[in-house]
N, C-alpha and C. Protein backbone atom coordinates (compact mmCIF):
# COMPACT_ATOMS: atom_id res chain seq x y z
N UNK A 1 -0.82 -8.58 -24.19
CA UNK A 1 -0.27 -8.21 -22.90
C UNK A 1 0.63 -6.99 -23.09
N UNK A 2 0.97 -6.10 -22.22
CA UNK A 2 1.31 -4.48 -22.25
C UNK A 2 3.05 -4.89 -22.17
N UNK A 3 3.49 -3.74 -22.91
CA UNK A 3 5.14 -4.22 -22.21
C UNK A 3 5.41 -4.31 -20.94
N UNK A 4 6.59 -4.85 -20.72
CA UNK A 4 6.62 -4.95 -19.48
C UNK A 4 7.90 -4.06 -18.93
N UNK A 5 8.11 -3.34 -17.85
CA UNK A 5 9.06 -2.60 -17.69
C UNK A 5 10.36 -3.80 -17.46
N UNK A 6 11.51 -2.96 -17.00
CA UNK A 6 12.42 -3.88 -16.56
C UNK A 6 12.50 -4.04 -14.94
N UNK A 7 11.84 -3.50 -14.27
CA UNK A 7 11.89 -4.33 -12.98
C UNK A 7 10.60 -3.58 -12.55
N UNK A 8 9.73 -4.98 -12.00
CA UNK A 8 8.57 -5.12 -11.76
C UNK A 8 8.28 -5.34 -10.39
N UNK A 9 7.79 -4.65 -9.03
CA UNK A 9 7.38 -5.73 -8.35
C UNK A 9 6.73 -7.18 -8.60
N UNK A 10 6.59 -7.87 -7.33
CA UNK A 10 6.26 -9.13 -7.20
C UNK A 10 6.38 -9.80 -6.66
N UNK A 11 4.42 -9.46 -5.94
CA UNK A 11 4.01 -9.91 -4.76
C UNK A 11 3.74 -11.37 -4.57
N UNK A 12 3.94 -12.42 -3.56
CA UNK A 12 3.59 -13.54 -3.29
C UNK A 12 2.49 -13.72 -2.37
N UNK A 13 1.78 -14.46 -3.04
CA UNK A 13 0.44 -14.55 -1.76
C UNK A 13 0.21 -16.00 -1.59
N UNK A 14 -0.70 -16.49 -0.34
CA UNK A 14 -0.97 -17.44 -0.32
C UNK A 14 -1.81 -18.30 -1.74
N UNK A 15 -3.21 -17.67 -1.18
CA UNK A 15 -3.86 -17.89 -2.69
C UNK A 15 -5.00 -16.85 -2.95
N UNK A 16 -4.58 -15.62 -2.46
CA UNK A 16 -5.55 -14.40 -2.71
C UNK A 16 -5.06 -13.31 -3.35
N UNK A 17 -4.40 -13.79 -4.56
CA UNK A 17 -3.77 -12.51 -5.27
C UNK A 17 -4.22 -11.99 -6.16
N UNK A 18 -5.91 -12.65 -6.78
CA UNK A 18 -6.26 -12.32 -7.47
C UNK A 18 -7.56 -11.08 -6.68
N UNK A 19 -7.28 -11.67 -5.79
CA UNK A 19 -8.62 -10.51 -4.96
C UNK A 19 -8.06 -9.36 -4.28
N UNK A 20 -6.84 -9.44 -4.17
CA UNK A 20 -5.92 -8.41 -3.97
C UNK A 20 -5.70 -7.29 -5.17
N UNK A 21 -5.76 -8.00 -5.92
CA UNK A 21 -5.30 -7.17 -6.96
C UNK A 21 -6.44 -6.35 -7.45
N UNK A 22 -7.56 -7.60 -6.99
CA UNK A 22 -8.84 -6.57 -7.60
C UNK A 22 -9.38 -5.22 -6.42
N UNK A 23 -8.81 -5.29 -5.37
CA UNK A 23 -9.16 -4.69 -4.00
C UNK A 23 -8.40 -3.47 -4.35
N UNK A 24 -6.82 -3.73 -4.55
CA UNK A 24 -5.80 -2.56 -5.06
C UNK A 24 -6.28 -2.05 -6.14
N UNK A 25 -6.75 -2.47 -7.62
CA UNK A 25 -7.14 -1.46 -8.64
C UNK A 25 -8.11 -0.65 -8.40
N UNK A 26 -9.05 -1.43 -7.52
CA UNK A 26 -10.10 -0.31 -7.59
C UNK A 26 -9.93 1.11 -6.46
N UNK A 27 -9.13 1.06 -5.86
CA UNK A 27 -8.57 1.90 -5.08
C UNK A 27 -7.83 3.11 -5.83
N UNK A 28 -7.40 3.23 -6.99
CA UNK A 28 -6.15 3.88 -7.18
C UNK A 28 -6.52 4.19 -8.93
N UNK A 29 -7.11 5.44 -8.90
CA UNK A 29 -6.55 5.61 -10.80
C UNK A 29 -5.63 5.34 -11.39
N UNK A 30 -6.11 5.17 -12.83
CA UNK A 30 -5.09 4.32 -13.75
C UNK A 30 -4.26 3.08 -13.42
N UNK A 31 -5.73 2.14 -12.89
CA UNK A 31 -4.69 1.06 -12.51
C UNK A 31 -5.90 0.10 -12.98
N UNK A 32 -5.58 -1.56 -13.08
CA UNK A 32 -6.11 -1.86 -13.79
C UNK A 32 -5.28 -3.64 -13.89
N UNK A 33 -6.19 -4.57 -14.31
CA UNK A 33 -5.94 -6.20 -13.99
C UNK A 33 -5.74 -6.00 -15.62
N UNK A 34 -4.04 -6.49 -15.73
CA UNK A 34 -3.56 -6.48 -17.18
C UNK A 34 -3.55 -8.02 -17.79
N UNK A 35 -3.53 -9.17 -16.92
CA UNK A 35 -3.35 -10.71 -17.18
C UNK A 35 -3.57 -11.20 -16.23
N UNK A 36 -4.23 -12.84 -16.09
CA UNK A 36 -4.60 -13.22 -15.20
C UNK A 36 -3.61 -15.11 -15.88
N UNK A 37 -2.42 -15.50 -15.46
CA UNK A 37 -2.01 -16.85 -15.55
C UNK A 37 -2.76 -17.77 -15.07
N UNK A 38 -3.16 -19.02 -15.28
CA UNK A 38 -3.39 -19.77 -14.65
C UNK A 38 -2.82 -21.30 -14.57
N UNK A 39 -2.49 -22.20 -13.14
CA UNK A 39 -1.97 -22.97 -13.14
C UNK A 39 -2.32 -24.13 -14.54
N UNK A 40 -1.28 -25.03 -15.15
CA UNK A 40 -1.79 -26.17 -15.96
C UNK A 40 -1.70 -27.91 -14.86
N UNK A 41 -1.83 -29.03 -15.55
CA UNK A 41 -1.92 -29.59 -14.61
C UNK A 41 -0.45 -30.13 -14.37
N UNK A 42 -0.46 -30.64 -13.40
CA UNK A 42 0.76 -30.93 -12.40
C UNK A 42 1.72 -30.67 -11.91
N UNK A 43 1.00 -28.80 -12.09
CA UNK A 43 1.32 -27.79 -10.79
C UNK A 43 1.16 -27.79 -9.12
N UNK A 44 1.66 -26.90 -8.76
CA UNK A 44 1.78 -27.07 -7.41
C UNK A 44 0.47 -26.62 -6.75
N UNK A 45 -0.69 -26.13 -8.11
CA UNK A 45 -1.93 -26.02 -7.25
C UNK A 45 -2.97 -26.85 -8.29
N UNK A 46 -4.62 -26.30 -8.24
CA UNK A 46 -5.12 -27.51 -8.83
C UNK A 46 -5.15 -26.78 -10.61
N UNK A 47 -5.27 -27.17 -11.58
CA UNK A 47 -5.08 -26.94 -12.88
C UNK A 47 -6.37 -25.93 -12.65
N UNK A 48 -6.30 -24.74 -13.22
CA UNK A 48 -7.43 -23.93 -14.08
C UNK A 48 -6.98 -22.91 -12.80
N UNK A 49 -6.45 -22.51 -11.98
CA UNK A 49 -6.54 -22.03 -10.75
C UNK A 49 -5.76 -21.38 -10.95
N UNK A 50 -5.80 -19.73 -10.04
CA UNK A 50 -4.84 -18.64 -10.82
C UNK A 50 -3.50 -18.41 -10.47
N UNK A 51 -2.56 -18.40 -11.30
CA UNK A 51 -1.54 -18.76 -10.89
C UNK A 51 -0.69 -17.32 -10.54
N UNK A 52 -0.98 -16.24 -11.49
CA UNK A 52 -0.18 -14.64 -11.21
C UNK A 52 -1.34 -13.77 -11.84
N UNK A 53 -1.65 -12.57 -11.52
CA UNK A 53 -1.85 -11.99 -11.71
C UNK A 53 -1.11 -10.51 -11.98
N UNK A 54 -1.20 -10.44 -13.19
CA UNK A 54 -0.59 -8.64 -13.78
C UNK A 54 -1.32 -7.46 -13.63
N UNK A 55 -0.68 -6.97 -12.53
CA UNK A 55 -2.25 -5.14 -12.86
C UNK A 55 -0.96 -4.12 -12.47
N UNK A 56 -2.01 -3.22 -12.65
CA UNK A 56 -1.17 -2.10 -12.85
C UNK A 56 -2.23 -0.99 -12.01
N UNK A 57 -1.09 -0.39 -11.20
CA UNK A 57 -1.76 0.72 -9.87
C UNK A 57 -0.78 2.37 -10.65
N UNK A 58 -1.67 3.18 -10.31
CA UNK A 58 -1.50 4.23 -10.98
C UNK A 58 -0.08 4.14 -12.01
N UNK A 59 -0.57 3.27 -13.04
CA UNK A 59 0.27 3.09 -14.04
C UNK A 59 1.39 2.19 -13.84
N UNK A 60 1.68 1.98 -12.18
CA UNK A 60 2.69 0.91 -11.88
C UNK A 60 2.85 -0.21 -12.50
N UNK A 61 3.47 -0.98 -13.02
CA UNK A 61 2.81 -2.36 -13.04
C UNK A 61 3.71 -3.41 -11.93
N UNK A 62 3.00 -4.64 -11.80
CA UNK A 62 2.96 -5.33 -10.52
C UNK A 62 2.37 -6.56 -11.02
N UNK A 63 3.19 -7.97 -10.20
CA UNK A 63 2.58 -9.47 -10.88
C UNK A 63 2.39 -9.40 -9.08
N UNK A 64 1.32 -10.66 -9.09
CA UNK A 64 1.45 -10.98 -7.96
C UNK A 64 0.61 -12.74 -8.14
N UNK A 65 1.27 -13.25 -7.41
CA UNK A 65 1.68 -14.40 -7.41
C UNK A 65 0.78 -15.66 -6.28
N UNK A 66 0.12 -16.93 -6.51
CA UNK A 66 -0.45 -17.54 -5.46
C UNK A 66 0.27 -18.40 -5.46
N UNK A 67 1.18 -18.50 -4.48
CA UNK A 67 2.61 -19.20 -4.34
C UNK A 67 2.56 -20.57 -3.58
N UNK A 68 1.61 -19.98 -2.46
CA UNK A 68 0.86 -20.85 -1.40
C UNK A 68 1.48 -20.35 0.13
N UNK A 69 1.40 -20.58 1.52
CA UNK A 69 2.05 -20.38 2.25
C UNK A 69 3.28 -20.49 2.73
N UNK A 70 4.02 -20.30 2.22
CA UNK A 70 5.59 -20.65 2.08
C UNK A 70 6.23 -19.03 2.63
N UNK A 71 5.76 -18.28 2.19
CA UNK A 71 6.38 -17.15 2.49
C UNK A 71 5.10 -15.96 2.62
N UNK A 72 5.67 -15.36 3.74
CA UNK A 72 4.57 -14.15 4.20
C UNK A 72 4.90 -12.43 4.35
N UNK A 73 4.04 -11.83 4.12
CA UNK A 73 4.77 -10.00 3.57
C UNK A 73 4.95 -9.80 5.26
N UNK A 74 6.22 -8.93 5.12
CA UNK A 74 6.57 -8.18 6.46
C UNK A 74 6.81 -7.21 5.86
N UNK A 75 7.06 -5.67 7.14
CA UNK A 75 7.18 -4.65 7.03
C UNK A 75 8.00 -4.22 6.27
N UNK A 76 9.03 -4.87 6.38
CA UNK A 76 10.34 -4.61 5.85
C UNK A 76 10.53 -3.87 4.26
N UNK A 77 8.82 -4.85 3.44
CA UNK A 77 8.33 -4.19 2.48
C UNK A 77 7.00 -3.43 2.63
N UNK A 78 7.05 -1.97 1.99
CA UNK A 78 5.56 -1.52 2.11
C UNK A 78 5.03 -0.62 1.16
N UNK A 79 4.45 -0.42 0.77
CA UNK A 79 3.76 0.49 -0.39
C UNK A 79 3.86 1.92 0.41
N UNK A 80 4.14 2.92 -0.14
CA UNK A 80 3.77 4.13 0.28
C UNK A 80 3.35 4.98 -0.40
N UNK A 81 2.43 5.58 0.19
CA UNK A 81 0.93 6.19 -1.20
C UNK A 81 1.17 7.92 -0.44
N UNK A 82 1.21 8.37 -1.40
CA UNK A 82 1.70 10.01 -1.20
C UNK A 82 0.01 10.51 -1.55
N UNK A 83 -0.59 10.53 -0.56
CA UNK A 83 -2.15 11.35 -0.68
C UNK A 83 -2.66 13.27 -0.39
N UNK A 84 -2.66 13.73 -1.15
CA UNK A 84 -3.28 15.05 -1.55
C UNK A 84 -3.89 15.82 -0.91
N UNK A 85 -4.97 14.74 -0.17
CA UNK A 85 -6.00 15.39 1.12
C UNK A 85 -6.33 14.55 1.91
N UNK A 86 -6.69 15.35 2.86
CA UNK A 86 -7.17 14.10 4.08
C UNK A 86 -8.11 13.24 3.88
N UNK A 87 -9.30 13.51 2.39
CA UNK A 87 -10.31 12.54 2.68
C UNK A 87 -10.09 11.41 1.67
N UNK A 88 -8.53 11.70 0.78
CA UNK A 88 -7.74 10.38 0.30
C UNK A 88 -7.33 9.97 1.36
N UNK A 89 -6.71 10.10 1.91
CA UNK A 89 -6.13 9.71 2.88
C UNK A 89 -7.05 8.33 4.02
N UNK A 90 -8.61 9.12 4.42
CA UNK A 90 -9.57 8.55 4.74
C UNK A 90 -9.99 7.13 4.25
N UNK A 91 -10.20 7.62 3.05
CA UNK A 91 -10.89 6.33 1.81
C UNK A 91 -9.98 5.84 1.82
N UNK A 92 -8.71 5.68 1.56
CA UNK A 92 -7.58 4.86 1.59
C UNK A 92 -7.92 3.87 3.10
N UNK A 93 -7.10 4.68 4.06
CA UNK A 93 -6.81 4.17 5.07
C UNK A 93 -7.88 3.03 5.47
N UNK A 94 -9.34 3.76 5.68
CA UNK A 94 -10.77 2.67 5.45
C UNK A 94 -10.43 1.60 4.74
N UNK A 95 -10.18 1.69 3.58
CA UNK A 95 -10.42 0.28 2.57
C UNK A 95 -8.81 -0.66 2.96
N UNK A 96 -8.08 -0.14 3.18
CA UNK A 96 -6.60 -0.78 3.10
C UNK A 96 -6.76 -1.28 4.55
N UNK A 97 -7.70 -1.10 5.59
CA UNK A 97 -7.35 -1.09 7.21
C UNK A 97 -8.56 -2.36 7.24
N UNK A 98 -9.56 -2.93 6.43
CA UNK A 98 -10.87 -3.00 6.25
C UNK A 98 -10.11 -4.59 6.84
N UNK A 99 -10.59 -5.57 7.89
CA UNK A 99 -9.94 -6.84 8.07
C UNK A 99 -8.52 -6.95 8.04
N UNK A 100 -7.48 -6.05 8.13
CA UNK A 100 -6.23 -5.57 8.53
C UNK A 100 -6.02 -5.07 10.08
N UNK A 101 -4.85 -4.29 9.72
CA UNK A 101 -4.44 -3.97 11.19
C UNK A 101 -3.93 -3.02 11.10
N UNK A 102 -4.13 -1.52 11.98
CA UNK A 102 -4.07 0.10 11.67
C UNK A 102 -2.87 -0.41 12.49
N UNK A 103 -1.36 0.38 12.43
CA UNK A 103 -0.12 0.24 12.96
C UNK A 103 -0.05 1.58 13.43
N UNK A 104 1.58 2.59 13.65
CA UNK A 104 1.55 3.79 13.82
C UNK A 104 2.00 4.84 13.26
N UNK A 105 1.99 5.91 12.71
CA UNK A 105 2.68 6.87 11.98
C UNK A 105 2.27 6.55 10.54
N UNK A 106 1.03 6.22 10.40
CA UNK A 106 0.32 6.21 8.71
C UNK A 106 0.34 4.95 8.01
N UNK A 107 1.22 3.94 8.69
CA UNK A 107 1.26 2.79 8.33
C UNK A 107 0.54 1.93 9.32
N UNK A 108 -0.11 0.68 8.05
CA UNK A 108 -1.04 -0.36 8.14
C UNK A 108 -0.65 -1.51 7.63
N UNK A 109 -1.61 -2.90 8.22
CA UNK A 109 -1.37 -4.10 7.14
C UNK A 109 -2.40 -4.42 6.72
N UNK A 110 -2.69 -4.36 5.23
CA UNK A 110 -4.17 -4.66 4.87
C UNK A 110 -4.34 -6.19 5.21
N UNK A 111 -5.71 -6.96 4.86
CA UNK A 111 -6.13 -8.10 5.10
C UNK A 111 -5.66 -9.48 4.36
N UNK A 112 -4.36 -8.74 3.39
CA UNK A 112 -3.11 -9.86 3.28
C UNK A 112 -2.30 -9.80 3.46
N UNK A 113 -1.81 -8.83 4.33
CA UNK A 113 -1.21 -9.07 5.18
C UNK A 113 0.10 -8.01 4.47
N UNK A 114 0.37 -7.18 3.72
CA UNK A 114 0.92 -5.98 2.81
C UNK A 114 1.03 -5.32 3.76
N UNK A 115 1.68 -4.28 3.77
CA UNK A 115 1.95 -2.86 4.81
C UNK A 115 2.17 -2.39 3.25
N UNK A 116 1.33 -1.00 4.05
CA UNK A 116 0.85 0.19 3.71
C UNK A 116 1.61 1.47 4.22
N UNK A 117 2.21 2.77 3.74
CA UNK A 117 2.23 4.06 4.50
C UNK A 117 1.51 4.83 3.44
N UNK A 118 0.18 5.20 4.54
CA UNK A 118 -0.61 6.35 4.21
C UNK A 118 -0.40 7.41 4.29
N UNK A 119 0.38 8.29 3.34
CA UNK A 119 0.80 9.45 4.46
C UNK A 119 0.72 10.91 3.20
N UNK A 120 0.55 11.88 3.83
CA UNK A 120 -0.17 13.22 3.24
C UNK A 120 1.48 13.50 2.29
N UNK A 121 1.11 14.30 0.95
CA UNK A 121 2.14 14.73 0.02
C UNK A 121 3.25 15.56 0.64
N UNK A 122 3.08 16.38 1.99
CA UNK A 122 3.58 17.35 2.23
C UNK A 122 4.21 17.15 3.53
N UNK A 123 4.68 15.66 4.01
CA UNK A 123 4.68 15.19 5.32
C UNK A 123 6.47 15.30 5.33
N UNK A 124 7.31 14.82 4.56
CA UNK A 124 8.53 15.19 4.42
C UNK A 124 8.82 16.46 4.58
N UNK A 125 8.42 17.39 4.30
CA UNK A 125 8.52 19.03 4.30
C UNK A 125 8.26 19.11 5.90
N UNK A 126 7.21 18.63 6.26
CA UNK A 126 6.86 19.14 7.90
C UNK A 126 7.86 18.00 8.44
N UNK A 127 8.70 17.46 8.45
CA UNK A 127 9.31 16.53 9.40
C UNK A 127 10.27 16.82 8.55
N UNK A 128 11.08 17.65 7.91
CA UNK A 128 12.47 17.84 7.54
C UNK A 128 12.94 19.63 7.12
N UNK A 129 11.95 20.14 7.96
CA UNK A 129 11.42 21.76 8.20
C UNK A 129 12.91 22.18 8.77
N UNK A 130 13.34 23.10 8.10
CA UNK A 130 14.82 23.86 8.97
C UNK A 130 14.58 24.42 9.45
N UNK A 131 13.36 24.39 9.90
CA UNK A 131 13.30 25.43 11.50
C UNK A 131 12.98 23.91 12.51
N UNK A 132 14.43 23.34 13.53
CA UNK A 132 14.17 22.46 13.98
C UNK A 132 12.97 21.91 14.92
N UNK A 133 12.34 23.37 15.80
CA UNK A 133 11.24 23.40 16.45
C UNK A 133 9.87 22.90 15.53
N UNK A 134 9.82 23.50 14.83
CA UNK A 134 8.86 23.19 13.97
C UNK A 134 8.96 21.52 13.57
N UNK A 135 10.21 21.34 13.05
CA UNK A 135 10.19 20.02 12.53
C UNK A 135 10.14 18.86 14.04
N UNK A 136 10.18 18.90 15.07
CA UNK A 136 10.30 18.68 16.14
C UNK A 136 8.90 18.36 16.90
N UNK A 137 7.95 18.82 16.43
CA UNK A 137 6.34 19.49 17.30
C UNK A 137 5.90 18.35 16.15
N UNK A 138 6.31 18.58 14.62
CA UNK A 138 5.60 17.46 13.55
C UNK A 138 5.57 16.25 13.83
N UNK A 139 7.33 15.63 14.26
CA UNK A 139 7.78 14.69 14.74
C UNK A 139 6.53 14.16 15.42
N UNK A 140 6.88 14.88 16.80
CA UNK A 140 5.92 14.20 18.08
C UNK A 140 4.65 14.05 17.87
N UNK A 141 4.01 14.93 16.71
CA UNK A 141 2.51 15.07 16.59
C UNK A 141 2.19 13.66 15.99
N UNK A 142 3.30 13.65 15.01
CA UNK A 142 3.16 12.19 13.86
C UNK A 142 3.06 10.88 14.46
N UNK A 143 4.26 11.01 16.03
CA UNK A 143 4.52 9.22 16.83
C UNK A 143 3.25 9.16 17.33
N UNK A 144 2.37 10.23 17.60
CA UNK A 144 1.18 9.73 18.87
C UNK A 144 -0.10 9.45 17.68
N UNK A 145 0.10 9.42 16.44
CA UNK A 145 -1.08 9.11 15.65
C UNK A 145 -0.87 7.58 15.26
N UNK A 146 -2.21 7.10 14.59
CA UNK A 146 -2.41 5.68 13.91
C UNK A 146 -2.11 6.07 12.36
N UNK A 147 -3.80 6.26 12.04
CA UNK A 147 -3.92 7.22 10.62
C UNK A 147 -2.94 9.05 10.96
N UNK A 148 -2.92 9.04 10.12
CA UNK A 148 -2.33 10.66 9.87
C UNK A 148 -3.19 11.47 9.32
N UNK A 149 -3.36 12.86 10.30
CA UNK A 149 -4.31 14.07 10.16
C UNK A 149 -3.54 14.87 9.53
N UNK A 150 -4.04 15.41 8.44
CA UNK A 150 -3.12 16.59 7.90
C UNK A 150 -2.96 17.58 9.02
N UNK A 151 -4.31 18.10 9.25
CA UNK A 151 -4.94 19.67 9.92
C UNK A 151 -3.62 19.35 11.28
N UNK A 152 -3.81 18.57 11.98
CA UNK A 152 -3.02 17.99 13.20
C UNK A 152 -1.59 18.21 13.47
N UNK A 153 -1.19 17.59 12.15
CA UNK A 153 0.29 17.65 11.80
C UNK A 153 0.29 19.27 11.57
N UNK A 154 -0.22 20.01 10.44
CA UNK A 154 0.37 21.57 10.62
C UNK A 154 0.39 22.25 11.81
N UNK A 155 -1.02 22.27 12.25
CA UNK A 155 -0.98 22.60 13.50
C UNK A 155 0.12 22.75 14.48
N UNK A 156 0.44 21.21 14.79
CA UNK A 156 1.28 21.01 15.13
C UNK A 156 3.07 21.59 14.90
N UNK A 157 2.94 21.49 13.93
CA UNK A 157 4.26 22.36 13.19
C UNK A 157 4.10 23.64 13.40
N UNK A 158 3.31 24.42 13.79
CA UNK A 158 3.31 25.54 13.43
C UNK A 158 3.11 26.06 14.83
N UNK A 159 2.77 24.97 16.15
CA UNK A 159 3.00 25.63 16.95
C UNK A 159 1.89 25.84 17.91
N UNK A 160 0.92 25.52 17.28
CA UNK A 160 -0.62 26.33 17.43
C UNK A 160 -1.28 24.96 18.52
């Protein structure tokens, strides 16, 4: 097993954390299912059954946990994925939205229920622009979207 950093996320799921995890690696270079625990008997689930899973998303690493329904992800926590181009952005949003729920301003909840912000590398720059007009036009362009358009947002910033 890989070292482990000193502070790790760690996600709780009902009992789909192992398909989560496999849904998230394949999404994301350099990421990857590092350990798979499994319950022994006269645990709180049935013996042989997976109890955490270790992977690692672009090098992150991350346990995530089949806890059972006891506790459920809210917004409050969310992944935010800094994407390059719009057709990351696309493939993302698709697979993370896939039996989820598209929210507003780039954020989503995938189909366990995780929040997501999908949002382009260069989106802080256009919404913290010292030319306030500009940063202003980004703003408004950004509240009236689901997914986030790059082309849209400059546009937008720029006036056009």
């Amino acid at each position: 097993m890989p070292v482990r950093q000193k502070i790790t996320p760690f996600l709780w799921f009902d009992h789909q954390a192992e398909e989560a995890a496999n849904l998230y690696v394949s999404l994301f270079a350099d990421s990857q299912i590092t350990g798979v625990t499994r319950y022994g008997a006269g645990g709180p689930a049935p013996a042989g059954s997976v109890m955490t899973v270790q992977f690692q998303l672009a090098g992150l690493p991350f346990i995530a946990l089949n806890g059972g329904p006891v506790f459920q992800f809210t917004e409050a926590f969310s992944m935010s994925v800094d994407c390059e181009t719009q057709a990351e952005i696309d493939e993302l949003w698709e697979a993370l939205c896939a039996g989820g729920t598209a929210g507003r301003c780039g954020w989503l909840k995938d189909r366990f229920g995780l929040s997501w912000q999908i949002i382009p590398k260069g989106l802080g720059s256009l919404l913290g622009n010292p030319d306030p007009a500009k940063s202003q036009r980004a703003m408004q362009a950004m509240l009236a979207m689901s997914k986030l358009d790059i082309e849209t947002l400059q546009r937008a910033a720029d006036g056009v």
